[in-house]
Protein backbone atom coordinates (compact mmCIF):
# COMPACT_ATOMS: atom_id res chain seq x y z
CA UNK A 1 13.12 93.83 9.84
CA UNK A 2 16.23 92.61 8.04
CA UNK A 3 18.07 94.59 10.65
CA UNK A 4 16.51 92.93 13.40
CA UNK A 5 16.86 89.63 11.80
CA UNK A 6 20.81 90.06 11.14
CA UNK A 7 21.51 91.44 14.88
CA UNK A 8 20.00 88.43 16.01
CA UNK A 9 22.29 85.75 13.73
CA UNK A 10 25.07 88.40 15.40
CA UNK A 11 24.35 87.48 18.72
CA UNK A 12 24.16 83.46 18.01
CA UNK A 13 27.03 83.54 16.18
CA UNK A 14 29.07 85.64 18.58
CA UNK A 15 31.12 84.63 21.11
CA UNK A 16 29.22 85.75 23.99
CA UNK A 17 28.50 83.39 26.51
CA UNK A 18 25.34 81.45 26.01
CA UNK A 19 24.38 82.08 30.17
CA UNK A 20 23.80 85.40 28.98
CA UNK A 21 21.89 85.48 25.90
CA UNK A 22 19.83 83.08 27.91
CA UNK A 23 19.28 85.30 30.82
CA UNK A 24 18.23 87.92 28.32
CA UNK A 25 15.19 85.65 26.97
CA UNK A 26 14.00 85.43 30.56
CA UNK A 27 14.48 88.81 31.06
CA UNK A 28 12.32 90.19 28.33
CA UNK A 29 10.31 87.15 29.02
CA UNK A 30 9.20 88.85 32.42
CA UNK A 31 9.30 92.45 30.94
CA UNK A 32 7.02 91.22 28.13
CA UNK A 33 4.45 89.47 30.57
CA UNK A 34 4.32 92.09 33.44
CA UNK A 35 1.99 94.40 32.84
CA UNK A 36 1.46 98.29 33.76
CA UNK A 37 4.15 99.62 36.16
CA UNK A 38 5.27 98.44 39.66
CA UNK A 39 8.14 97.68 41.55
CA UNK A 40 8.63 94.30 40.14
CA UNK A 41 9.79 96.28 36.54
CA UNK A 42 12.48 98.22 38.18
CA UNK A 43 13.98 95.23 39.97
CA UNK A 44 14.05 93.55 36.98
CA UNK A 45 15.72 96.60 35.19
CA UNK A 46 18.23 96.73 37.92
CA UNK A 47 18.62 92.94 37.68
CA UNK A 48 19.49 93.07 34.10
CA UNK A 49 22.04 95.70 34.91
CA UNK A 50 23.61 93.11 37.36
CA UNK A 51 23.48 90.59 35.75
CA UNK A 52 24.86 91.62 32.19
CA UNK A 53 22.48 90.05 30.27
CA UNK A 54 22.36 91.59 26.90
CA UNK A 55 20.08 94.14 25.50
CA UNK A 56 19.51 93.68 22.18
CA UNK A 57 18.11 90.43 22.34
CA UNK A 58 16.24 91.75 25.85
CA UNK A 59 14.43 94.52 23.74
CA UNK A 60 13.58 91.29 20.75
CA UNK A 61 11.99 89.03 23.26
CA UNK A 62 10.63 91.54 25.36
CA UNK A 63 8.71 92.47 22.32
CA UNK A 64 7.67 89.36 21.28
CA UNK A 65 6.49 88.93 24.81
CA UNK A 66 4.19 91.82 24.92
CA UNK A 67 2.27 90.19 22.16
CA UNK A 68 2.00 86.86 24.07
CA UNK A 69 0.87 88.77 26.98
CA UNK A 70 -2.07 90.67 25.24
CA UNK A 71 -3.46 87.09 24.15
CA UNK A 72 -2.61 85.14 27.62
CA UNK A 73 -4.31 88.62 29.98
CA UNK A 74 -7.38 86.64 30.03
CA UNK A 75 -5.52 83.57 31.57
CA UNK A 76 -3.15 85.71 33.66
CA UNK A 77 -6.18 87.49 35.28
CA UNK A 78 -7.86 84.24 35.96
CA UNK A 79 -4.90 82.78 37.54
CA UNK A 80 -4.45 86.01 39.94
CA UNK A 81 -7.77 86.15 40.44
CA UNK A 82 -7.80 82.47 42.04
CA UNK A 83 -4.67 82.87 43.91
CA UNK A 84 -5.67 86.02 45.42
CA UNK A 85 -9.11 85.09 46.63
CA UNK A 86 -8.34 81.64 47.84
CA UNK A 87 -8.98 81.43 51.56
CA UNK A 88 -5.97 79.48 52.31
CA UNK A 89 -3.38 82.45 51.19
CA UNK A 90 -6.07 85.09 52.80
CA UNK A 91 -3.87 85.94 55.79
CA UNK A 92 -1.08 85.86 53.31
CA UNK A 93 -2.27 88.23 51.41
CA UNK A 94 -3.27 90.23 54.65
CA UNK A 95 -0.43 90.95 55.63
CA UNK A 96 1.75 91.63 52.85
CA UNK A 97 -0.37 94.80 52.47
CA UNK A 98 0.58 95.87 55.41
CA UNK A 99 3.80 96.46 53.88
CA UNK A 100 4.55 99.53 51.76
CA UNK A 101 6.71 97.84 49.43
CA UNK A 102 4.06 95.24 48.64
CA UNK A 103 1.53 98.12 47.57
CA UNK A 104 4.15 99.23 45.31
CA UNK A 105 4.46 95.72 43.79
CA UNK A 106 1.16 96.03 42.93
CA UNK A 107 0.51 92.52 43.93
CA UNK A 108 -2.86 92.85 44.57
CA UNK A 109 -3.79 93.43 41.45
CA UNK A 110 -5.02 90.24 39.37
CA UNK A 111 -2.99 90.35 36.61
CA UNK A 112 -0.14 91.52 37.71
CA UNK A 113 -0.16 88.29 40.42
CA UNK A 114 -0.96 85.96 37.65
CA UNK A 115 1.97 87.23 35.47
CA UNK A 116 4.32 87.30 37.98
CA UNK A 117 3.08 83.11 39.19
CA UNK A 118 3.65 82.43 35.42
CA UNK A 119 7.38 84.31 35.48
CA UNK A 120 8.23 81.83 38.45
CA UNK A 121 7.06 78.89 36.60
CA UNK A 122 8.63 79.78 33.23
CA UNK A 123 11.82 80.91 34.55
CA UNK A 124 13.91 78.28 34.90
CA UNK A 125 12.80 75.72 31.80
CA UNK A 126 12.69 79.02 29.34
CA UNK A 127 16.56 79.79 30.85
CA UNK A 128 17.88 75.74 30.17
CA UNK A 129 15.58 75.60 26.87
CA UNK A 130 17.07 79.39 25.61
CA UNK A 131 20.69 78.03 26.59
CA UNK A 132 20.20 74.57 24.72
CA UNK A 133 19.37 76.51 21.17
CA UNK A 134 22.05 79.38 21.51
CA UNK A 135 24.48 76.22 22.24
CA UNK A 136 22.70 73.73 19.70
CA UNK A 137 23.00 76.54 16.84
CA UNK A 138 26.67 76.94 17.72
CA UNK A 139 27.66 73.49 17.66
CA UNK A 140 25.32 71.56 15.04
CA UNK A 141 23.04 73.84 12.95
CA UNK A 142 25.40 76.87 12.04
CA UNK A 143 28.21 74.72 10.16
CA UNK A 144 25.57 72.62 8.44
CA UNK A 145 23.57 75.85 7.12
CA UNK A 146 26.75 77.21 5.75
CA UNK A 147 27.19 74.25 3.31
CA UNK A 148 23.28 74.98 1.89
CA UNK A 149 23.80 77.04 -2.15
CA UNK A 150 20.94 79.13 -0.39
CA UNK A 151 23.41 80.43 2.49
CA UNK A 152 26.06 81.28 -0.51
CA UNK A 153 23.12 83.25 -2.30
CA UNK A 154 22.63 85.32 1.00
CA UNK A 155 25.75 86.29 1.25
CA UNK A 156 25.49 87.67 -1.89
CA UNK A 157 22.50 89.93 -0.68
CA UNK A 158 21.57 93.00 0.85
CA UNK A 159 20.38 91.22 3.94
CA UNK A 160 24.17 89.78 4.12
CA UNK A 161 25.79 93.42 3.68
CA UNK A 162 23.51 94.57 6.78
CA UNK A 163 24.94 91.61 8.35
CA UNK A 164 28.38 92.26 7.86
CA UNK A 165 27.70 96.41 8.70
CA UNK A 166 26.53 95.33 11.75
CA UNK A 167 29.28 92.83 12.50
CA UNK A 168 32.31 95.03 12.39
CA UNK A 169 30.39 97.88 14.26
């Protein structure tokens, strides 16, 4: 845990672009809420490939995610369910299963359409909110924890020695 915890402070305090560690929250945010296997988990694999976004903290939220997603199923199902038997998106639906990429997505399935509907949704403001802290931490929080005795004591600790093993790997 203490591991976890100091590769995170790594990342914020690193110098890697903020775009990225962003695009890794969203990225585990879909991994985490996608359930099963389809097609839309390899694009996404192949996306974060592209894209560069960075792994450590894609595995972190990823897992956090999957724990979110085991309480929201129940609202994800629901929220397939209605989209895929409403008759106005019936010839939609139709005819994407014509397709044999579509049945690989998986679409069909309930779930799987009311995770990937939330993904949409949550994309964006869970990308400018996940930029904001990484950039908000750098620039206002960071320097002020610093000046705290408590900081002074941690760097005194074994949780600070993990820190710094991890930070000159």
């Amino acid at each position: 845990m203490l591991t976890i915890f100091a590769k995170l402070l790594k990342l914020l305090n690193s110098d890697q672009n903020p775009g990225h560690l962003a695009l890794a929250v969203c990225f585990g945010l879909a991994m985490g809420l996608m359930p099963g296997f389809s097609a839309f988990l390899l694009i996404l694999i192949v996306l974060i490939c592209i894209f560069k976004a960075n792994l450590t903290l894609f595995f972190l939220i990823w897992g956090l995610f999957e724990g979110v997603a085991y309480v929201f199923d129940p609202v994800l199902h629901q929220l397939g369910y209605a989209l895929l038997t409403s008759d106005g998106l019936h010839s939609l639906w139709a005819g994407l299963i014509q397709s044999s990429f579509w049945k690989l997505t998986a679409f069909n399935n309930s779930l799987v359409m009311g995770a990937l509907v939330s993904i949409l949704v949550l994309w964006v403001p869970m990308y400018l909110l996940s930029y904001w802290l990484v950039k908000s931490y750098r620039n206002k929080i960071k320097t002020y924890v610093e000046k705290f005795k408590i900081t002074q004591l941690v760097k005194g600790s074994k949780f600070y020695k993990v820190y710094q093993s991890l930070a000159s790997e």
